[in-house]
PDB file of N, CA and C in Angstrom:
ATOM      1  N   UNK A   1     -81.605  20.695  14.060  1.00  0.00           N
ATOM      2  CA  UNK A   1     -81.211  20.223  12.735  1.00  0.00           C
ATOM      3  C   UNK A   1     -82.444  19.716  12.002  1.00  0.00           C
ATOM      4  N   UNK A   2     -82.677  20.104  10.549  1.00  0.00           N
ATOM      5  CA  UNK A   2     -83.633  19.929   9.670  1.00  0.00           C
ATOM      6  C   UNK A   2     -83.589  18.358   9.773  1.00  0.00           C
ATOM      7  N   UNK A   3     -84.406  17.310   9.718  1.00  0.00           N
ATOM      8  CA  UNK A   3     -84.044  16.279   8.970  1.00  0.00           C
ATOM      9  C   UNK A   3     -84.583  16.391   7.361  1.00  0.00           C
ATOM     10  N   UNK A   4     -83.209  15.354   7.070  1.00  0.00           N
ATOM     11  CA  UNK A   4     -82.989  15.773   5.637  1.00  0.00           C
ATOM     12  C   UNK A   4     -83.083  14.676   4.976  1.00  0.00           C
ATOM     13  N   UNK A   5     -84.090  14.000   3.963  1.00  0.00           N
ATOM     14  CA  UNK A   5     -83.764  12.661   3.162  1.00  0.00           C
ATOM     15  C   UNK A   5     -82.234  12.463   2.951  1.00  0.00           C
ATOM     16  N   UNK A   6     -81.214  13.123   2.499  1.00  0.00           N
ATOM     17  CA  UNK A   6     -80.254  12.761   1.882  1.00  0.00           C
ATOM     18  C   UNK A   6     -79.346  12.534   2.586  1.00  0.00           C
ATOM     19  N   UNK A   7     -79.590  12.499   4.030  1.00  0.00           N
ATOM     20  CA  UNK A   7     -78.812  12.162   5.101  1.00  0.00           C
ATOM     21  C   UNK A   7     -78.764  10.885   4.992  1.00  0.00           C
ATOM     22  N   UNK A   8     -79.770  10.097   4.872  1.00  0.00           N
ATOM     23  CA  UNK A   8     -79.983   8.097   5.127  1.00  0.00           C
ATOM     24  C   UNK A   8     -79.525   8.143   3.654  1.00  0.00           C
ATOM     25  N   UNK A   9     -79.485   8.433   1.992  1.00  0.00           N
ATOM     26  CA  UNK A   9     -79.241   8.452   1.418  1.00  0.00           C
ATOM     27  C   UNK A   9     -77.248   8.034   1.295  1.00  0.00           C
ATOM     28  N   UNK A  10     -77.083   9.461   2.133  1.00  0.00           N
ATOM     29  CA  UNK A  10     -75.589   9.104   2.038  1.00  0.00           C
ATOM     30  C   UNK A  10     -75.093   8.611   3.152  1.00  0.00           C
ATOM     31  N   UNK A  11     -75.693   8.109   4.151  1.00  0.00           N
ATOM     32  CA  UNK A  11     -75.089   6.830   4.997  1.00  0.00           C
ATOM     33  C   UNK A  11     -74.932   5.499   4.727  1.00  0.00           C
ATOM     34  N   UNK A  12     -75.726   5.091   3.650  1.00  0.00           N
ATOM     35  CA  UNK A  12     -76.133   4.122   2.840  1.00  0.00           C
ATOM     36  C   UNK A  12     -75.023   4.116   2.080  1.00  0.00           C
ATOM     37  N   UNK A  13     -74.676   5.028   1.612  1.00  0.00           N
ATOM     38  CA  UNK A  13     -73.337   4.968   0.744  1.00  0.00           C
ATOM     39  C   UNK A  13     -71.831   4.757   1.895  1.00  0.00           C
ATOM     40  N   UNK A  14     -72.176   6.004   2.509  1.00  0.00           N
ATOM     41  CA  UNK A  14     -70.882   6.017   3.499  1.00  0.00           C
ATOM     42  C   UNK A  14     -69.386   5.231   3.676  1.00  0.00           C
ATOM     43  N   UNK A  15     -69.968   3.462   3.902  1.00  0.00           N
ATOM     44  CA  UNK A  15     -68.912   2.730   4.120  1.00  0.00           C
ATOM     45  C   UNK A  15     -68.412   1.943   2.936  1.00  0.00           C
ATOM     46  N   UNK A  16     -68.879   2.848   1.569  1.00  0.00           N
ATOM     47  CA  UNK A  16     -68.616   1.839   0.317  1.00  0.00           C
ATOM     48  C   UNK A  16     -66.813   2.640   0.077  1.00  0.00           C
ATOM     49  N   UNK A  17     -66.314   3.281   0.675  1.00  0.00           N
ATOM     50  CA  UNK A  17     -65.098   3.804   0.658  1.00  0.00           C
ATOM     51  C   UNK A  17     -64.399   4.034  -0.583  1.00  0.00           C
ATOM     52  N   UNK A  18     -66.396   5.028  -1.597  1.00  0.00           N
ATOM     53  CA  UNK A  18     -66.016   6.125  -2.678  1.00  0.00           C
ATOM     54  C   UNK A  18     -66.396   7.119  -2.067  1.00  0.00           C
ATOM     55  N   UNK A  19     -66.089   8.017  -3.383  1.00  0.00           N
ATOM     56  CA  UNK A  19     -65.943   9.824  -3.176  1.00  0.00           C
ATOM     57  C   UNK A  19     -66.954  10.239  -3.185  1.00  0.00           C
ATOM     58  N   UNK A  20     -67.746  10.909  -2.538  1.00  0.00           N
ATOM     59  CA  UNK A  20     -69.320  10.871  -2.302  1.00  0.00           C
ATOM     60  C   UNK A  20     -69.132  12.717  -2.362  1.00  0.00           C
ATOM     61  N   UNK A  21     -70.255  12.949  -3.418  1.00  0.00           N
ATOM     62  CA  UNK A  21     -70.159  14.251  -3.909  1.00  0.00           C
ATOM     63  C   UNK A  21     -71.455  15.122  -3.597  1.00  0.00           C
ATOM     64  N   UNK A  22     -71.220  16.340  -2.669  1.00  0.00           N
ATOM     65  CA  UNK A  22     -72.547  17.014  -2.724  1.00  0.00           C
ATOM     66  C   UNK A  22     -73.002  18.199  -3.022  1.00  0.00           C
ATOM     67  N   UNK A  23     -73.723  18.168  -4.191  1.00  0.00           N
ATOM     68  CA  UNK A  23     -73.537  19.941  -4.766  1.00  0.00           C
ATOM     69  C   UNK A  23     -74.728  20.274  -4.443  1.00  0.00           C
ATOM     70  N   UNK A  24     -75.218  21.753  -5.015  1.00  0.00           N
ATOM     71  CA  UNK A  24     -76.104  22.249  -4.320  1.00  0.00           C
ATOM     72  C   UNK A  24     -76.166  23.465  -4.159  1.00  0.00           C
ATOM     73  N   UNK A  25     -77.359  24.503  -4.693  1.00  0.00           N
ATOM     74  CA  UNK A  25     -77.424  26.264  -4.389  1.00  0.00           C
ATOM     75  C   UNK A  25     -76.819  26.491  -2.838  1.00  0.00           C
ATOM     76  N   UNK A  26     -76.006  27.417  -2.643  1.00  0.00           N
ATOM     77  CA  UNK A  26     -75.627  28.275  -1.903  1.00  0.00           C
ATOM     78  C   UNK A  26     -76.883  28.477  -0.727  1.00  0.00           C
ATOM     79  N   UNK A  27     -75.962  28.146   0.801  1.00  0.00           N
ATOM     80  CA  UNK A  27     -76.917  28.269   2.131  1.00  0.00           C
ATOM     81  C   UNK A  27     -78.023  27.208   2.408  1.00  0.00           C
ATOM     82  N   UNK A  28     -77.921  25.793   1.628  1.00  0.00           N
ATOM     83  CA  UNK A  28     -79.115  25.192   2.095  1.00  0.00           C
ATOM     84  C   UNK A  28     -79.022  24.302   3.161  1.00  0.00           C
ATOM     85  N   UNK A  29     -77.394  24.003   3.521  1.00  0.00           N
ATOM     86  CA  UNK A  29     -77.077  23.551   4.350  1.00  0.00           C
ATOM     87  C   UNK A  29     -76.273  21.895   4.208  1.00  0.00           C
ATOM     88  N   UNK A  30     -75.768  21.950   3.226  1.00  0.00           N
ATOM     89  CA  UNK A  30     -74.708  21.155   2.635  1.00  0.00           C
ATOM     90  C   UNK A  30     -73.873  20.600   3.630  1.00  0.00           C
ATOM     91  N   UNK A  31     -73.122  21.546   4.178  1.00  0.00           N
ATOM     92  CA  UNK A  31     -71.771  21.774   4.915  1.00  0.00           C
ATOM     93  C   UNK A  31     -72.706  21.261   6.099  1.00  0.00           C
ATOM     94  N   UNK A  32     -73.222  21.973   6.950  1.00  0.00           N
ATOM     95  CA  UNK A  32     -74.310  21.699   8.109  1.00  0.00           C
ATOM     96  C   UNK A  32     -74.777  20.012   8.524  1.00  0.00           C
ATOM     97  N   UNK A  33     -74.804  19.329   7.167  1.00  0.00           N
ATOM     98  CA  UNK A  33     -75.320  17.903   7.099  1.00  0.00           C
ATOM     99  C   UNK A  33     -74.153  16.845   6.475  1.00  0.00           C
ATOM    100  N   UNK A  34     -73.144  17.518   6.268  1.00  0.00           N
ATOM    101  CA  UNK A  34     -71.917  16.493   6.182  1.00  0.00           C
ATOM    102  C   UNK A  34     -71.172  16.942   7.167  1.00  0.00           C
ATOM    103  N   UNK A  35     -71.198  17.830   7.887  1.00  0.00           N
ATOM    104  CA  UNK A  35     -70.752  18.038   9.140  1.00  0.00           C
ATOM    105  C   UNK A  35     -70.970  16.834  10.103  1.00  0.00           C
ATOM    106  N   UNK A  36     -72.671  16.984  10.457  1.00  0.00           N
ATOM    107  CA  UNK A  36     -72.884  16.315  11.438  1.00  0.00           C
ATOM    108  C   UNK A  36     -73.093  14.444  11.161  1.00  0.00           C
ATOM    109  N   UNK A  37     -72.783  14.413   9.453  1.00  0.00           N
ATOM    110  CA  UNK A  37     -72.864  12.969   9.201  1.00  0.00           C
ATOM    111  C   UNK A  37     -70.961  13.046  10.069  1.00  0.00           C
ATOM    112  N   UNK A  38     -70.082  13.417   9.448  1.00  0.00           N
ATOM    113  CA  UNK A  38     -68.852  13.112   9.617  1.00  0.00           C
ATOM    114  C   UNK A  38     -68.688  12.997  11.529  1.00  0.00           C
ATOM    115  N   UNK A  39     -69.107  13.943  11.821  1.00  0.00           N
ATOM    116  CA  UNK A  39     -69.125  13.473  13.495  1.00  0.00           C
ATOM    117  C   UNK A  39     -69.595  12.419  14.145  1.00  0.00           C
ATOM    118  N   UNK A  40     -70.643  11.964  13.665  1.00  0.00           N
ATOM    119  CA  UNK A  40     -71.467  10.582  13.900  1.00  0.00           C
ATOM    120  C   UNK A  40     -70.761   9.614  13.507  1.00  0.00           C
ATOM    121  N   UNK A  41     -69.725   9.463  12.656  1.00  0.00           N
ATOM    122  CA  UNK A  41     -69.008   8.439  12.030  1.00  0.00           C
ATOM    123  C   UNK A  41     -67.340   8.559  12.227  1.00  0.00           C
ATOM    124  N   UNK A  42     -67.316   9.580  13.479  1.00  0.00           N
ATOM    125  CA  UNK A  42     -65.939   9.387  13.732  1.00  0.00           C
ATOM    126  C   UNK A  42     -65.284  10.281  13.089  1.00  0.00           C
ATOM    127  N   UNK A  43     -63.161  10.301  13.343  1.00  0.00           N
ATOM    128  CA  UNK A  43     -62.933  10.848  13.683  1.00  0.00           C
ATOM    129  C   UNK A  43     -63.259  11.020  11.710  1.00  0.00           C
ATOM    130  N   UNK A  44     -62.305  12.232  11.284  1.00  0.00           N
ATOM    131  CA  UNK A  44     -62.631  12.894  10.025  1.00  0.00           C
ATOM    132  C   UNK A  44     -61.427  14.407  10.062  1.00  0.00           C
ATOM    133  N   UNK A  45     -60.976  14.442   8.790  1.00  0.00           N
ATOM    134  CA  UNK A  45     -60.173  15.752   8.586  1.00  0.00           C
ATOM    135  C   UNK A  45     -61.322  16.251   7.736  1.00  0.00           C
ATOM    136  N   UNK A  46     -61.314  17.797   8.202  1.00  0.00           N
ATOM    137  CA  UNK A  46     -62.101  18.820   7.533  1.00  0.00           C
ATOM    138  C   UNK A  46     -60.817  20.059   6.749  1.00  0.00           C
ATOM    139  N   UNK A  47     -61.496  19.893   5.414  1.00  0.00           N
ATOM    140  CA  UNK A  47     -60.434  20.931   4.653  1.00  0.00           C
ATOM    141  C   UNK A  47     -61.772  21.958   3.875  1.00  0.00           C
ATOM    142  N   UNK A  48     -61.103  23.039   4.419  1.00  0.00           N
ATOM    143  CA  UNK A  48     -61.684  24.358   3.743  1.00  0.00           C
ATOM    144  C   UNK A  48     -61.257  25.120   2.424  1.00  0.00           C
ATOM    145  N   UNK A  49     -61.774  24.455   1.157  1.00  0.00           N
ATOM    146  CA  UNK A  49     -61.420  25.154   0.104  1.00  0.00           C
ATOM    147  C   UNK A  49     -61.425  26.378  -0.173  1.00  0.00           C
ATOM    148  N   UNK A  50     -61.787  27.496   0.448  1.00  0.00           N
ATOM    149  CA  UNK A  50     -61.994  29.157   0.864  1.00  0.00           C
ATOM    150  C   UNK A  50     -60.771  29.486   1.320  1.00  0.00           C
ATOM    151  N   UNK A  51     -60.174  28.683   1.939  1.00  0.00           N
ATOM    152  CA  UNK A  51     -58.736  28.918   2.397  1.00  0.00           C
ATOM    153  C   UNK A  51     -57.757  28.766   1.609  1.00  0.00           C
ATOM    154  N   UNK A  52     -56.653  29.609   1.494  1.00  0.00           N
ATOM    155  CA  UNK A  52     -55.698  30.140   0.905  1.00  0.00           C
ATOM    156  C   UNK A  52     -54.682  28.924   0.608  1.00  0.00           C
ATOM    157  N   UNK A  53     -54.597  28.595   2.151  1.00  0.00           N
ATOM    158  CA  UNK A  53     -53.301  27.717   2.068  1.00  0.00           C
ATOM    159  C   UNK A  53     -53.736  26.000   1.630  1.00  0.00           C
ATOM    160  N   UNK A  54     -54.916  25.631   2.058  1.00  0.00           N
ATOM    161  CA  UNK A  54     -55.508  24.859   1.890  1.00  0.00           C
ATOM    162  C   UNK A  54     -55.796  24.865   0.133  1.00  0.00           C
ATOM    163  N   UNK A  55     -56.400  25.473  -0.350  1.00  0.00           N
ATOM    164  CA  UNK A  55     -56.547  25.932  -1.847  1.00  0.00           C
ATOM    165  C   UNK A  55     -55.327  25.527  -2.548  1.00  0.00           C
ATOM    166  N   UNK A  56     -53.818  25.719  -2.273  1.00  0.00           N
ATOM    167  CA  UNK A  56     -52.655  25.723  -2.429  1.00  0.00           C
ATOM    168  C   UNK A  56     -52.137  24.241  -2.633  1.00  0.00           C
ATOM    169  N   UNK A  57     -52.798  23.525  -1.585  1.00  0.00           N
ATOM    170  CA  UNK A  57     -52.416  22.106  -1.056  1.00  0.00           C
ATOM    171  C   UNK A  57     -53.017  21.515  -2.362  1.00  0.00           C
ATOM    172  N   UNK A  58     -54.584  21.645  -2.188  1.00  0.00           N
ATOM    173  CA  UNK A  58     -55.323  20.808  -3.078  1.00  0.00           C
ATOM    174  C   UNK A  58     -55.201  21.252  -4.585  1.00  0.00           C
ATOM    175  N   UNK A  59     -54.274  22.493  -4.947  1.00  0.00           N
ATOM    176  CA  UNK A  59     -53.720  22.411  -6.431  1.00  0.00           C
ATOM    177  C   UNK A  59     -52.675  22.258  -6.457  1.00  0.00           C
ATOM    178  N   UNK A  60     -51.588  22.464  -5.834  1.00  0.00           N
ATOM    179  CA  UNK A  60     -50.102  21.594  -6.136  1.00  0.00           C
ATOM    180  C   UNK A  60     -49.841  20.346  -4.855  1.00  0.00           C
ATOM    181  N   UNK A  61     -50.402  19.295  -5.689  1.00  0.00           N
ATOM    182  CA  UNK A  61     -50.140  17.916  -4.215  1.00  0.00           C
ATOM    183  C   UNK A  61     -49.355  17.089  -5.204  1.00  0.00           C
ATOM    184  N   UNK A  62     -48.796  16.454  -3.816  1.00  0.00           N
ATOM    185  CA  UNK A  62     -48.237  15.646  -4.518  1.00  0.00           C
ATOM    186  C   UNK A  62     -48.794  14.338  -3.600  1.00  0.00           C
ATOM    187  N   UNK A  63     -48.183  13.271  -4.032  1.00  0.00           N
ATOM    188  CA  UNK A  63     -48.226  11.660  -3.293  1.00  0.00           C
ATOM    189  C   UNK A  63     -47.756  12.293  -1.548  1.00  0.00           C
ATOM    190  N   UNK A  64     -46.663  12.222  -1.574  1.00  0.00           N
ATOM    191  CA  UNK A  64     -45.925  12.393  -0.145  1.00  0.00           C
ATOM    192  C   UNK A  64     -46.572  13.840   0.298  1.00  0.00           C
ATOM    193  N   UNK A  65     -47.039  14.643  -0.087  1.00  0.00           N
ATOM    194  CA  UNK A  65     -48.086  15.695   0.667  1.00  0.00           C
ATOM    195  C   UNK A  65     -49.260  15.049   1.277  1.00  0.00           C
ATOM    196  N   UNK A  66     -49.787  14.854   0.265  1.00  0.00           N
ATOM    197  CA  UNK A  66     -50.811  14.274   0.528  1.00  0.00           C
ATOM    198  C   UNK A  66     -51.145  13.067   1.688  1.00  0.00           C
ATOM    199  N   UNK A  67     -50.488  12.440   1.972  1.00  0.00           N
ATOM    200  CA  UNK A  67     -49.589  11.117   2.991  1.00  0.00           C
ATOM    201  C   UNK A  67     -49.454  12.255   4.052  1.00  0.00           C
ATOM    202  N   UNK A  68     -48.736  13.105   4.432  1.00  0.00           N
ATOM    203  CA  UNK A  68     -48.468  13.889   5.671  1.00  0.00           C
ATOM    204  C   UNK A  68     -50.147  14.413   5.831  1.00  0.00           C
ATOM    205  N   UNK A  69     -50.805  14.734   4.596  1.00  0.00           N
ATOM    206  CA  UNK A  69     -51.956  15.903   5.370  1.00  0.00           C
ATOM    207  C   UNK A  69     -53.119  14.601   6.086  1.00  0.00           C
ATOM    208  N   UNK A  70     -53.271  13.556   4.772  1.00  0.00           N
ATOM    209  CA  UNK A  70     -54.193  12.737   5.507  1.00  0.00           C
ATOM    210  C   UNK A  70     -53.906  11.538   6.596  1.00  0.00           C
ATOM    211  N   UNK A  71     -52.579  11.662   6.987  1.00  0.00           N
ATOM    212  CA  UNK A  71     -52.115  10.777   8.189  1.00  0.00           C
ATOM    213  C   UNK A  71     -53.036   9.336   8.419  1.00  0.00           C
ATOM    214  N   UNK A  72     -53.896   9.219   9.257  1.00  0.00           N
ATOM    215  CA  UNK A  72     -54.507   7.876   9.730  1.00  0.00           C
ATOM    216  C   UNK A  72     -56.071   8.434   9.468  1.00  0.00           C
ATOM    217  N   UNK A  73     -56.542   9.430   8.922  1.00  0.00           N
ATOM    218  CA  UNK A  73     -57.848   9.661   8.484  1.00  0.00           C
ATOM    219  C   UNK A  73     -58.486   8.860   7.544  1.00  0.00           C
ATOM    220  N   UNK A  74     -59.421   8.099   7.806  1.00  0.00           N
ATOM    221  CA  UNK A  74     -60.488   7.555   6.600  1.00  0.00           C
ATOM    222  C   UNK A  74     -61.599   8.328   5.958  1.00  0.00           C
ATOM    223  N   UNK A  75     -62.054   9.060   6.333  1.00  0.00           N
ATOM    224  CA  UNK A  75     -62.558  10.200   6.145  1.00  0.00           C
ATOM    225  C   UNK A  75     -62.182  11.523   5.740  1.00  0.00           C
ATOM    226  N   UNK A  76     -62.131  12.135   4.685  1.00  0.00           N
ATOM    227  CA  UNK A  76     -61.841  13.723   4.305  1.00  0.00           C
ATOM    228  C   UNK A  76     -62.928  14.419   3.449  1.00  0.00           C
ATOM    229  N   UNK A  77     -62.877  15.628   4.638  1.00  0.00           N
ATOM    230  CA  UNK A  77     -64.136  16.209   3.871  1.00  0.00           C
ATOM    231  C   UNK A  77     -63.685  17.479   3.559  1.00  0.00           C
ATOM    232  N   UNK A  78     -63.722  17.630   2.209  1.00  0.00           N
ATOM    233  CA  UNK A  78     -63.777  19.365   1.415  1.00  0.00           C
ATOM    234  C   UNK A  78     -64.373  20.100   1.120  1.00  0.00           C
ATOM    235  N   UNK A  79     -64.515  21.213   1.639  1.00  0.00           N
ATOM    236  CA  UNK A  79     -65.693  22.137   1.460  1.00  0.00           C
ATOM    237  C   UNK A  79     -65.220  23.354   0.964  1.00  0.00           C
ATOM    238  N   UNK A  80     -66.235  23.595  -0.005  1.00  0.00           N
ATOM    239  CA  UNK A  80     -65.885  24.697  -0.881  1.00  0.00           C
ATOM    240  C   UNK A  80     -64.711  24.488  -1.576  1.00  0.00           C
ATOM    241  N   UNK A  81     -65.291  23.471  -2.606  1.00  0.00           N
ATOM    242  CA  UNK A  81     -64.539  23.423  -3.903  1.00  0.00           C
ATOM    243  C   UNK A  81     -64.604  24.534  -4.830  1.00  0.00           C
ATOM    244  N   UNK A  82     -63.516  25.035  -4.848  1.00  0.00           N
ATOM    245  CA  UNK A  82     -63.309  25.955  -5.923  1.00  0.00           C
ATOM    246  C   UNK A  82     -62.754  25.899  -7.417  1.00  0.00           C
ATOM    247  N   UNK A  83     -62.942  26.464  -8.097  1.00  0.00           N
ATOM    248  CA  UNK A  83     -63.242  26.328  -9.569  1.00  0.00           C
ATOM    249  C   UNK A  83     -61.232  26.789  -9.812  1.00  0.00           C
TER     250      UNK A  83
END
């Protein structure tokens, strides 16, 4: 794994329990480094915006969806936000 400034950057943020946003050209390894922040910090739901059904969730949610998908997670990470 590269080390990456923006790793201590967003650990620093981490436990302020906002929405911590990371954009960025295609392949630099985004996903790769909130991956391995989210493992280091426990447990974590991973949602794949590329996915169909997932895609589905995160445009028609509601309150009580939303409550079943994120159960006891403090952590949710979305990848590949789509337009």
């Amino acid at each position: 794994m590269i080390n990456r400034a923006l790793k201590q950057t967003l650990l620093d943020r981490w436990s302020d329990k906002k929405i911590l946003i990371v954009t960025g050209p295609r392949q630099v390894g985004k996903t790769t480094l909130l991956r391995e922040i989210c493992e280091e910090q426990g447990e974590f739901l991973f949602l794949n915006g590329d996915d169909a059904t997932t895609r589905e969730v995160l445009v028609n949610f509601s309150k009580r969806k939303w409550q079943n998908i994120l159960g006891n997670h403090k952590v949710v990470f979305i990848d590949e936000r789509s337009a």
